[in-house]
C-alpha atoms as a PDB file:
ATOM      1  CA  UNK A   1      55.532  18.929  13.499  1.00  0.00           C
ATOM      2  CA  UNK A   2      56.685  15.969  15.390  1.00  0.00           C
ATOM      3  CA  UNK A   3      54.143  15.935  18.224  1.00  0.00           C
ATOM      4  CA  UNK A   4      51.416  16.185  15.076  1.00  0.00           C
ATOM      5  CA  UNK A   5      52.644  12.842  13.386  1.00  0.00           C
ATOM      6  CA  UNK A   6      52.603  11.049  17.191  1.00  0.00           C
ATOM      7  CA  UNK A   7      49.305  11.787  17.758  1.00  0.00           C
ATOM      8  CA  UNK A   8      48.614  10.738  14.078  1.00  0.00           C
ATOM      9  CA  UNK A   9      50.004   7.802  15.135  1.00  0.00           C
ATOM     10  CA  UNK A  10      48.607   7.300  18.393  1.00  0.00           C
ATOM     11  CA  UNK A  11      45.160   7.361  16.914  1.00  0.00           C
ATOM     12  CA  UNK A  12      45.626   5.071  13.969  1.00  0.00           C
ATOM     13  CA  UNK A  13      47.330   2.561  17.047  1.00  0.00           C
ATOM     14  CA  UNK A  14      44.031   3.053  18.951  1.00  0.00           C
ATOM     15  CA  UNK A  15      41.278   2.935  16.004  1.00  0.00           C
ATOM     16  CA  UNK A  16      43.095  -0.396  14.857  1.00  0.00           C
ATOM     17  CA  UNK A  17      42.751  -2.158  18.035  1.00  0.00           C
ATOM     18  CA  UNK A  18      39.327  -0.903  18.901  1.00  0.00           C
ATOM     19  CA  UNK A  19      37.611  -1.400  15.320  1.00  0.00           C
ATOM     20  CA  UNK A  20      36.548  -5.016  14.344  1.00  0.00           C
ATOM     21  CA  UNK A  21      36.674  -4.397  10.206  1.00  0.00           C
ATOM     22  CA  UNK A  22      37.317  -8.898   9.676  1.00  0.00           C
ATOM     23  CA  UNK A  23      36.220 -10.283   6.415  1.00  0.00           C
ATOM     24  CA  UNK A  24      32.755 -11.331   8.367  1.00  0.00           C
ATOM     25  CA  UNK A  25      31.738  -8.125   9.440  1.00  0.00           C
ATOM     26  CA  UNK A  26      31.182  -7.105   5.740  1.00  0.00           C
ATOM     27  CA  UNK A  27      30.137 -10.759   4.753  1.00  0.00           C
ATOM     28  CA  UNK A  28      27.509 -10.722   7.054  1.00  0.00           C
ATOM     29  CA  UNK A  29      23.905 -11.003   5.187  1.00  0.00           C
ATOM     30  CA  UNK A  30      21.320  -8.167   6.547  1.00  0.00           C
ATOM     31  CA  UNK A  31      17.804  -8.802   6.986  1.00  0.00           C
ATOM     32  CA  UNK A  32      16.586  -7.591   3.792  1.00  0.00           C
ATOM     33  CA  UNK A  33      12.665  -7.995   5.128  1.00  0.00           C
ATOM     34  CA  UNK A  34      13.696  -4.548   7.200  1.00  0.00           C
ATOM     35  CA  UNK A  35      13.613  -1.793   3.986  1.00  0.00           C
ATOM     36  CA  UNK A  36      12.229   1.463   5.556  1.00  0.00           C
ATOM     37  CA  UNK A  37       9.400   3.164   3.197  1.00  0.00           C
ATOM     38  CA  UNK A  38       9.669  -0.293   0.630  1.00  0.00           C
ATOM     39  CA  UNK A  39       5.862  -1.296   0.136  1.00  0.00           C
ATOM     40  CA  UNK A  40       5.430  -4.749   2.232  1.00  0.00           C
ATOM     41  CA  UNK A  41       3.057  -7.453   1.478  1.00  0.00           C
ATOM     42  CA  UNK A  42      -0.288  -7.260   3.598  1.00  0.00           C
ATOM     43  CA  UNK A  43      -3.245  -9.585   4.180  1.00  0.00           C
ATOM     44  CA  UNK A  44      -5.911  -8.733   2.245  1.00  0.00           C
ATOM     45  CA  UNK A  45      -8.833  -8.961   4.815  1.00  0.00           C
ATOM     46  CA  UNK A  46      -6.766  -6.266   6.853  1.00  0.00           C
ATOM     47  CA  UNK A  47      -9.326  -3.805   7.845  1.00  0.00           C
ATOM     48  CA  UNK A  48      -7.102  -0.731   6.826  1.00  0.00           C
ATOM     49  CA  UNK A  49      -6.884  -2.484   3.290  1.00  0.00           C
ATOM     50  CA  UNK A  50     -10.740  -2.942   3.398  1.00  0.00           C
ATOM     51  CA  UNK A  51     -11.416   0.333   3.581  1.00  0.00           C
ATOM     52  CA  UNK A  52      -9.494   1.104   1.065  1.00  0.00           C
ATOM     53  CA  UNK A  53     -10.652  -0.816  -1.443  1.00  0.00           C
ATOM     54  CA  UNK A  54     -13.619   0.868  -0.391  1.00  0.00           C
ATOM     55  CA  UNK A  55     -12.485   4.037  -1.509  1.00  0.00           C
ATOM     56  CA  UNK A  56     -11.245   3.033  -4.559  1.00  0.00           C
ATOM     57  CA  UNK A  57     -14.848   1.931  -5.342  1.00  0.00           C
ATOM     58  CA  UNK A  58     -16.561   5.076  -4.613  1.00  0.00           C
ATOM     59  CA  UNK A  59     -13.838   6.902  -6.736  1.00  0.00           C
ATOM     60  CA  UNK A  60     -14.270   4.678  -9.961  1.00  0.00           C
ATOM     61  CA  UNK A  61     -18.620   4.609  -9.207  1.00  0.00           C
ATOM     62  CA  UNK A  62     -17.964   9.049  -9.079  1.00  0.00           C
ATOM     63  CA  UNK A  63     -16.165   8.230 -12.407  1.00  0.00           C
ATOM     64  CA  UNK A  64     -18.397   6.140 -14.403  1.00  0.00           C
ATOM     65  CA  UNK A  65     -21.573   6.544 -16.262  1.00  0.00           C
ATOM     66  CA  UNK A  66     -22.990   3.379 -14.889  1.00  0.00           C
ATOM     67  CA  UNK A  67     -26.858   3.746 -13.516  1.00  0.00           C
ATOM     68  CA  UNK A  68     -25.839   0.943 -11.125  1.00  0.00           C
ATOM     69  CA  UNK A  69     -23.421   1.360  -8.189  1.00  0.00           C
ATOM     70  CA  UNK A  70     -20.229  -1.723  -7.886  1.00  0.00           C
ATOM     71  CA  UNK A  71     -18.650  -2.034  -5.064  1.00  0.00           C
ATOM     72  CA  UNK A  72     -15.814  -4.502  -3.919  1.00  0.00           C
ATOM     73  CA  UNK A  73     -16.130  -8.685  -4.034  1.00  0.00           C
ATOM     74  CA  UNK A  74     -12.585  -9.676  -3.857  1.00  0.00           C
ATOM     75  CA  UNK A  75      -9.124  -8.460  -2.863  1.00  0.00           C
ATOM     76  CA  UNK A  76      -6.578 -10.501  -4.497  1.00  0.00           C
ATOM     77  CA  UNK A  77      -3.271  -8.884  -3.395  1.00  0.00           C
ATOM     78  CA  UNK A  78      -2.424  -6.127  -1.154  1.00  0.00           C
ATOM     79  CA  UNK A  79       0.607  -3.896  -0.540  1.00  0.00           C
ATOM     80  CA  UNK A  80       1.355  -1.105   2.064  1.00  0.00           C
ATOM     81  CA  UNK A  81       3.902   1.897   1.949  1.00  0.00           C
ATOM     82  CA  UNK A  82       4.495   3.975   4.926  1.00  0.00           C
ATOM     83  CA  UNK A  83       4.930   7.763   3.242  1.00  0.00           C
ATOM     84  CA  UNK A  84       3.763  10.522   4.628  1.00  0.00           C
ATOM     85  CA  UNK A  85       0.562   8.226   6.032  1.00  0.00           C
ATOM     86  CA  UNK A  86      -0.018   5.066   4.470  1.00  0.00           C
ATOM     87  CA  UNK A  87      -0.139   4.157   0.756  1.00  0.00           C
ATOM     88  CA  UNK A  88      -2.575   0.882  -0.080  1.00  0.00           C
ATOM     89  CA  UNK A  89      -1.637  -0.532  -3.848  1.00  0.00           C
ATOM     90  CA  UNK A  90      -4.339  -3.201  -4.000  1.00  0.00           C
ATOM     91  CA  UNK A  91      -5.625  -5.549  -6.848  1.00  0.00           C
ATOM     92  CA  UNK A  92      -9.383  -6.389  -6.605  1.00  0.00           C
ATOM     93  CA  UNK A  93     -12.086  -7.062  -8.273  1.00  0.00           C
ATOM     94  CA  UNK A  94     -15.241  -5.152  -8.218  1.00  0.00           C
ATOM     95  CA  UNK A  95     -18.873  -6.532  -9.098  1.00  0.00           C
ATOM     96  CA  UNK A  96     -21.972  -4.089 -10.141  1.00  0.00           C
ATOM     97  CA  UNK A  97     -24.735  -4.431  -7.629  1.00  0.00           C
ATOM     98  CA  UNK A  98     -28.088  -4.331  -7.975  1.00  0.00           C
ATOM     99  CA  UNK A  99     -28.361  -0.702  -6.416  1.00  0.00           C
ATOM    100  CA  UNK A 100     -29.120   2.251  -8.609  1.00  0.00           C
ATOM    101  CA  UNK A 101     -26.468   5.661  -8.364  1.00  0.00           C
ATOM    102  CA  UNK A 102     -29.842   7.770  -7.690  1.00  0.00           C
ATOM    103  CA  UNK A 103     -30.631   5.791  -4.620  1.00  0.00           C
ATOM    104  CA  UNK A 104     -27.216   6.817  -2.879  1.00  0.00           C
ATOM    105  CA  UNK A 105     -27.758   3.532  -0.574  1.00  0.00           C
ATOM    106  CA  UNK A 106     -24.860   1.970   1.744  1.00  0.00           C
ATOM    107  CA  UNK A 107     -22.656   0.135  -0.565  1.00  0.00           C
ATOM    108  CA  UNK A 108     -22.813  -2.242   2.862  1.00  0.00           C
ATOM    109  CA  UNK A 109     -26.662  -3.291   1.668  1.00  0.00           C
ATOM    110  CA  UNK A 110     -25.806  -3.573  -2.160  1.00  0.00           C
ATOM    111  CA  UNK A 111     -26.550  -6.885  -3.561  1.00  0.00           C
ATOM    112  CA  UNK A 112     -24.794  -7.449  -6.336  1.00  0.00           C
ATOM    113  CA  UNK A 113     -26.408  -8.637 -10.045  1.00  0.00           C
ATOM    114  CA  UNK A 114     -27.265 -12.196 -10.556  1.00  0.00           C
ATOM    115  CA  UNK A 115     -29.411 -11.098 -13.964  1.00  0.00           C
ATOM    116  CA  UNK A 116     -26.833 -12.292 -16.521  1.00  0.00           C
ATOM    117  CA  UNK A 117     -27.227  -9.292 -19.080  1.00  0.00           C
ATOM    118  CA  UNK A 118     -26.403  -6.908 -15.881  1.00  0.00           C
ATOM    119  CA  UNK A 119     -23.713  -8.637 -14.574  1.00  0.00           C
ATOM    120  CA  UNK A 120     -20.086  -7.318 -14.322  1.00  0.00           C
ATOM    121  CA  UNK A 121     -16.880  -8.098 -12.411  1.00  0.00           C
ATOM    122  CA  UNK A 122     -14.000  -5.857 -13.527  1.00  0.00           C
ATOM    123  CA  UNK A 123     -10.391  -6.229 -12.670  1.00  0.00           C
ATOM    124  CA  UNK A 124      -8.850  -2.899 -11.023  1.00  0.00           C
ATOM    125  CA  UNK A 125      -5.521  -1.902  -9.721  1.00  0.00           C
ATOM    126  CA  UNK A 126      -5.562   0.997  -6.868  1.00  0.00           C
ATOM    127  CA  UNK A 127      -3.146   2.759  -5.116  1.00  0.00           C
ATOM    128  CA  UNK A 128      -5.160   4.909  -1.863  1.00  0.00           C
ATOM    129  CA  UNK A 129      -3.147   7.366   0.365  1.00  0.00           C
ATOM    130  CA  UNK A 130      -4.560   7.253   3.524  1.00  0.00           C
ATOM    131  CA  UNK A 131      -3.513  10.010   6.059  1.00  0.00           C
ATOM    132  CA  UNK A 132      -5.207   8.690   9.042  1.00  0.00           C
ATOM    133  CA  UNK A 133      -4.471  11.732  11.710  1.00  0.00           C
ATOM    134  CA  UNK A 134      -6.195  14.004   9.070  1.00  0.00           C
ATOM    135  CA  UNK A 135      -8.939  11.295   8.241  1.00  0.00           C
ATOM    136  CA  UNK A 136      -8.175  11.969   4.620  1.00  0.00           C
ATOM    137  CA  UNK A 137      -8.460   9.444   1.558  1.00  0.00           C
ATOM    138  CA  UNK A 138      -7.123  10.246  -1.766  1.00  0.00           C
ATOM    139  CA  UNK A 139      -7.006   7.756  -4.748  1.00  0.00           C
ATOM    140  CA  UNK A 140      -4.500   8.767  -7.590  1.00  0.00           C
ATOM    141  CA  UNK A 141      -4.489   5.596  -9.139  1.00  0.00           C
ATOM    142  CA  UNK A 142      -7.706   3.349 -10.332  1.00  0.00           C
ATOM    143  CA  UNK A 143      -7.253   1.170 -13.646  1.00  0.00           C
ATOM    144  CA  UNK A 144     -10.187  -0.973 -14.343  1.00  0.00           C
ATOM    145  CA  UNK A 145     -10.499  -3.728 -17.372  1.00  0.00           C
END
């Protein structure tokens, strides 16, 4: 038993001098800017967040009864998650264009309304899961008011 407790001993000798455990070690402040899978702030012209905004837009223009397409005029604050691919919460606005649903034109060449009885800018929170390797798009989230 008595060689157990001078090992026992031997190793709490050694893990003492070796281990640094002074009041600053755990006062020291972490960079809290470094939070794996936190959403970060992003700019909003990024092209990833472009695009989708864009998809947001075709989801709530698939979702509406509107004979005119909208499509995206402003950005206004962007966030990114990395899960699983990348998750866009965005908050934009979106204008109706002048372009009818039956055309199907490029959003791209859409106008949008200057007639003031037609026109309409709606305020929209979307959250877009992009999975880039797959090249697949999914919006669970679209609020419009």
């Amino acid at each position: 038993m008595q060689p157990a407790w001078a090992l026992l001993a031997f190793c709490s000798l050694v893990l003492s001098t070796t281990v640094d455990l002074s009041p600053d070690f755990c006062s020291q402040t972490f960079n809290s800017d470094l939070k794996p899978g936190f959403p970060q702030t992003i700019k909003t012209n990024d092209p990833g967040v472009l695009k989708a905004a864009r998809h947001g837009v075709e989801r709530f223009n698939n979702c509406t009864n509107d004979i005119f397409l909208f499509k995206e005029s402003h950005v206004t604050r962007a966030l990114v998650q990395i899960v699983k691919g990348l998750k866009y919460m965005l908050d934009m606005e979106i204008g109706r264009t002048t372009c009818k649903k039956t055309k199907q034109p490029s959003l791209d060449n859409c106008d949008f309304q200057t007639n003031h009885t037609l026109k309409l800018t709606l305020c929209c929170y979307s959250e877009v899961w992009v999975i880039p390797w797959l090249q697949k798009f999914k919006v669970p989230i679209l609020h419009c008011h």
